[in-house]
C-alpha atoms as a PDB file:
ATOM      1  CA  UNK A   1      -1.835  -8.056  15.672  1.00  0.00           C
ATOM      2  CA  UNK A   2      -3.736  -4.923  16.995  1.00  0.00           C
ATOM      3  CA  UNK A   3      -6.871  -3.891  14.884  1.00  0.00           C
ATOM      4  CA  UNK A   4      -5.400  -0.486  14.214  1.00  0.00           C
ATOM      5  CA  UNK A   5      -3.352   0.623  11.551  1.00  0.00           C
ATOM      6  CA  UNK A   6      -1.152   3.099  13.364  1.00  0.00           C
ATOM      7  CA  UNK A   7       0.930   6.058  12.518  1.00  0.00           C
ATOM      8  CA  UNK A   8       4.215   4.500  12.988  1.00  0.00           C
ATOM      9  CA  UNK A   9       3.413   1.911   9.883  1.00  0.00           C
ATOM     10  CA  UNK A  10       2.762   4.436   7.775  1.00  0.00           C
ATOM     11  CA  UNK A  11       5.219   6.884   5.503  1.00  0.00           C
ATOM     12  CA  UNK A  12       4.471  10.668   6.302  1.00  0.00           C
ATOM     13  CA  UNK A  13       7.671  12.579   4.360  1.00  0.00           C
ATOM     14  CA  UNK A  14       7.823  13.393   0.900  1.00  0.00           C
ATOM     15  CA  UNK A  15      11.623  12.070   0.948  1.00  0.00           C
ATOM     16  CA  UNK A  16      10.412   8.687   2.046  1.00  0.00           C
ATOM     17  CA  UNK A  17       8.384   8.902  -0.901  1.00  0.00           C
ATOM     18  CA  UNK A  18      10.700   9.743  -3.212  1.00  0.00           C
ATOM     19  CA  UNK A  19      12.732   7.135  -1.993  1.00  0.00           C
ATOM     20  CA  UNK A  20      10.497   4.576  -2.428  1.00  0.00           C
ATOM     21  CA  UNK A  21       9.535   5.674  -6.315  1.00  0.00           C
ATOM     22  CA  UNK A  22      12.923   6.845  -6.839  1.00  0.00           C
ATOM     23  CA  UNK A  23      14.587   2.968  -5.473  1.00  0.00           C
ATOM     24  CA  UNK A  24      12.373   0.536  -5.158  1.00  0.00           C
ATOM     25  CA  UNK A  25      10.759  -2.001  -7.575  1.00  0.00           C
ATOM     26  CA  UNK A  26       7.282  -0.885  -8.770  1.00  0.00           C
ATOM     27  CA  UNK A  27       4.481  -3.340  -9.425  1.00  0.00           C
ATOM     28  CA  UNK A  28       1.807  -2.545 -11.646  1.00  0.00           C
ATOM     29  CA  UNK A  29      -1.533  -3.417 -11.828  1.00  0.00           C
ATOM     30  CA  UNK A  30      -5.420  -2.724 -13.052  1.00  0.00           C
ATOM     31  CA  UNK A  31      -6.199  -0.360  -9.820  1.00  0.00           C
ATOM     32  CA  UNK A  32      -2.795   0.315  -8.341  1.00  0.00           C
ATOM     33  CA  UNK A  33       0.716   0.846  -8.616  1.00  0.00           C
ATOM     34  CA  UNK A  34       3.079  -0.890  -5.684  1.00  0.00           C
ATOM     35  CA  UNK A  35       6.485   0.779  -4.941  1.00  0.00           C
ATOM     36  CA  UNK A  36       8.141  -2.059  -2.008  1.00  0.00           C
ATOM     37  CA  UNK A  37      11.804  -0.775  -1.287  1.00  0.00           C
ATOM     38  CA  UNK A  38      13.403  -3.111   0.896  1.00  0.00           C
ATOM     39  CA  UNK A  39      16.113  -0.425   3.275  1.00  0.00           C
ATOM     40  CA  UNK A  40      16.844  -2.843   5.829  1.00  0.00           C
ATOM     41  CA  UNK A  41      14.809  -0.371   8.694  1.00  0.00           C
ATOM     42  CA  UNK A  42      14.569  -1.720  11.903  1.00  0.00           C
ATOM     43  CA  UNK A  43      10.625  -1.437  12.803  1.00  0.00           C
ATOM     44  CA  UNK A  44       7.392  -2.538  11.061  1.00  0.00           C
ATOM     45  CA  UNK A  45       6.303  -1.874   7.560  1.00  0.00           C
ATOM     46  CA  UNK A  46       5.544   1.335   6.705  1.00  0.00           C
ATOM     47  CA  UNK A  47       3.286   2.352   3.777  1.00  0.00           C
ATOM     48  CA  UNK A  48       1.816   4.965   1.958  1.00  0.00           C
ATOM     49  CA  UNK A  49      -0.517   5.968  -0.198  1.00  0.00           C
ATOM     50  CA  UNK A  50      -1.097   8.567  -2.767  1.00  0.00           C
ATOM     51  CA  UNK A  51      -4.338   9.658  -4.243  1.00  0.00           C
ATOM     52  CA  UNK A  52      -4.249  12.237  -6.664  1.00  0.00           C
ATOM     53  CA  UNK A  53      -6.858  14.317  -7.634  1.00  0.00           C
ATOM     54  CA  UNK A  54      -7.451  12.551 -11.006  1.00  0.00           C
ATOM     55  CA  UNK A  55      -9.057   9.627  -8.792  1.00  0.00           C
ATOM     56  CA  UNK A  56     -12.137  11.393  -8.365  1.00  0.00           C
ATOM     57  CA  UNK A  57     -13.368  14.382  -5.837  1.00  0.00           C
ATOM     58  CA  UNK A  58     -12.477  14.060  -2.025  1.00  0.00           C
ATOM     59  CA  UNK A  59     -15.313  11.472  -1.137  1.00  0.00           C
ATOM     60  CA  UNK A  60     -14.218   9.112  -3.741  1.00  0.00           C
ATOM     61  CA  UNK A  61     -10.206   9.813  -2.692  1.00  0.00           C
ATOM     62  CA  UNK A  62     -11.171   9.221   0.602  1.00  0.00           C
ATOM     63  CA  UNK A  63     -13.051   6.323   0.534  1.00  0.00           C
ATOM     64  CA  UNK A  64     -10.826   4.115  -1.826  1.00  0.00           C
ATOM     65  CA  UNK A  65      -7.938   5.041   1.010  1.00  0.00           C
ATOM     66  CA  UNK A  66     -10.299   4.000   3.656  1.00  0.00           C
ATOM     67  CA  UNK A  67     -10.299   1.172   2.252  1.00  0.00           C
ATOM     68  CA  UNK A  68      -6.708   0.264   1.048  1.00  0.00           C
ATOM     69  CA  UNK A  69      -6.322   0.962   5.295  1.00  0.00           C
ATOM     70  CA  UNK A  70      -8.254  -1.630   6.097  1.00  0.00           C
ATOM     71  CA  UNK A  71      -6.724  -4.171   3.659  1.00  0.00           C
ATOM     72  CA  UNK A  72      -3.112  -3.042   5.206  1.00  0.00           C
ATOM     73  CA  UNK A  73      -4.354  -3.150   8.813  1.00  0.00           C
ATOM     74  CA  UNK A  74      -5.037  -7.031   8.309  1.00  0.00           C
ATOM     75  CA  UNK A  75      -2.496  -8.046   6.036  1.00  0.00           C
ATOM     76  CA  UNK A  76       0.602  -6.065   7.682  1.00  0.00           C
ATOM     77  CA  UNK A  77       1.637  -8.523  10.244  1.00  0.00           C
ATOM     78  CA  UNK A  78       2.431 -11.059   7.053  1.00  0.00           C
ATOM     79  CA  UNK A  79       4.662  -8.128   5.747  1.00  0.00           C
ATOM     80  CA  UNK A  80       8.618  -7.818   5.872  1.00  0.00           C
ATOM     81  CA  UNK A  81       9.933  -5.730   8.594  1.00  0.00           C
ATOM     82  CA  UNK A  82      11.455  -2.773   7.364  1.00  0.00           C
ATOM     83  CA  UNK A  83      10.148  -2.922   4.394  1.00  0.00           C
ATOM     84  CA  UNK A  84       8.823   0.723   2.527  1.00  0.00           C
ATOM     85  CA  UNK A  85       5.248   0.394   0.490  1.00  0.00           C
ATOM     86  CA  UNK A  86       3.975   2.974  -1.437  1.00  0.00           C
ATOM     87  CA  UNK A  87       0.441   2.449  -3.320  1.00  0.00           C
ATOM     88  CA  UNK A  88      -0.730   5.081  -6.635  1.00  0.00           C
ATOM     89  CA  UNK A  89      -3.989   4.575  -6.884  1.00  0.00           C
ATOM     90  CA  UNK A  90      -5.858   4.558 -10.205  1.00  0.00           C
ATOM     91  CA  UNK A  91      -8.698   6.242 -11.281  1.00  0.00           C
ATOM     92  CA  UNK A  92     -10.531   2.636 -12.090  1.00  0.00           C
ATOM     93  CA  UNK A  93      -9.897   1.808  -7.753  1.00  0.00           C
ATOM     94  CA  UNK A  94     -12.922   4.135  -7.650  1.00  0.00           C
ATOM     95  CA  UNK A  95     -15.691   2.047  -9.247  1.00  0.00           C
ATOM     96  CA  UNK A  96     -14.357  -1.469  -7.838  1.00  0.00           C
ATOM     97  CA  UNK A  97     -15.530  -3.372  -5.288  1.00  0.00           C
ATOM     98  CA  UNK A  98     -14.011  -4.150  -1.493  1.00  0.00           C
ATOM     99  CA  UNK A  99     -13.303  -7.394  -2.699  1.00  0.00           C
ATOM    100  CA  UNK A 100     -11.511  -6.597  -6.168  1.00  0.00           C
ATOM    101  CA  UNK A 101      -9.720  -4.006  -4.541  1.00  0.00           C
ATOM    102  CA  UNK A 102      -8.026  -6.642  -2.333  1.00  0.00           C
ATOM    103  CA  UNK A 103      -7.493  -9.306  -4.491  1.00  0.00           C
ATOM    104  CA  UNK A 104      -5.504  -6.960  -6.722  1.00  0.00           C
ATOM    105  CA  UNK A 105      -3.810  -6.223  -3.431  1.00  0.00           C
ATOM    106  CA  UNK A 106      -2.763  -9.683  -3.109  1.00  0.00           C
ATOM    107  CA  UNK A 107      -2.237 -10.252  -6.244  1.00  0.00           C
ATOM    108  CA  UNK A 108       0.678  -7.796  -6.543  1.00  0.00           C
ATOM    109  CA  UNK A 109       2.307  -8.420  -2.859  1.00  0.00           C
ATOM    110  CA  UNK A 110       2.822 -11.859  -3.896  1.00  0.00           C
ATOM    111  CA  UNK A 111       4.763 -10.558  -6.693  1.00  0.00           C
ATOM    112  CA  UNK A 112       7.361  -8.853  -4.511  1.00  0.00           C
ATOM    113  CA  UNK A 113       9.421 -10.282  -1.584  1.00  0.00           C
ATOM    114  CA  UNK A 114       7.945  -8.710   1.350  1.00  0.00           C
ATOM    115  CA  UNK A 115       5.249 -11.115   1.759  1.00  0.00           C
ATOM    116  CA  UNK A 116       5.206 -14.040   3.752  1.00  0.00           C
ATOM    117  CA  UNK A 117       2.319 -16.374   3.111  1.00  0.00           C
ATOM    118  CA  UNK A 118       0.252 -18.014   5.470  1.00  0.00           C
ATOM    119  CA  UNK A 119       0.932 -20.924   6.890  1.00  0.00           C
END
């Protein structure tokens, strides 16, 4: 897998947003909430994520999505193909670290059905 997180893995319309919050199966957890809608989409996994401006000010916004990127970009071969993410972030996302960031990442793809573990 590339070490890019391109365009065509992530969602861009607000319909595919609604879609996902409207139909899939939502996950909650300390620093995020997961949306995974499963549509049967030929392609790779697509994701999104929304940061509102309750997070925090643009820098803040903008660095916890930095981040969540680079969690995706390394975990999203090991994702279903097809399958629709979409990721709220929290206010709290803003004052954790890298690290607790992505093990609440983990921790809440293993709760869905998109994730294949290593092997």
């Amino acid at each position: 897998m590339g070490l890019r997180f391109p365009k065509s893995a992530r969602l861009f319309r607000a319909s595919e947003f609604q879609r996902v919050r409207g139909e899939g199966v939502p996950v909650h957890g300390k620093f995020m909430l997961l949306s995974v809608l499963q549509n049967g989409a030929v392609g790779p996994a697509r994701v999104g994520i929304i940061t509102s401006r309750r997070v925090g000010g643009a820098a803040e916004r903008n660095r916890v999505r930095r981040r969540l990127r680079e969690i995706l970009r390394a975990e999203r071969g090991r994702l279903m193909p097809g399958a629709w993410l979409v990721i709220v972030v929290r206010q709290r996302a803003v004052e954790v670290e890298f690290s607790d960031l992505r093990e609440e990442w983990l921790r809440l793809i293993r709760r869905t059905n998109v994730w294949s573990p290593e092997e």
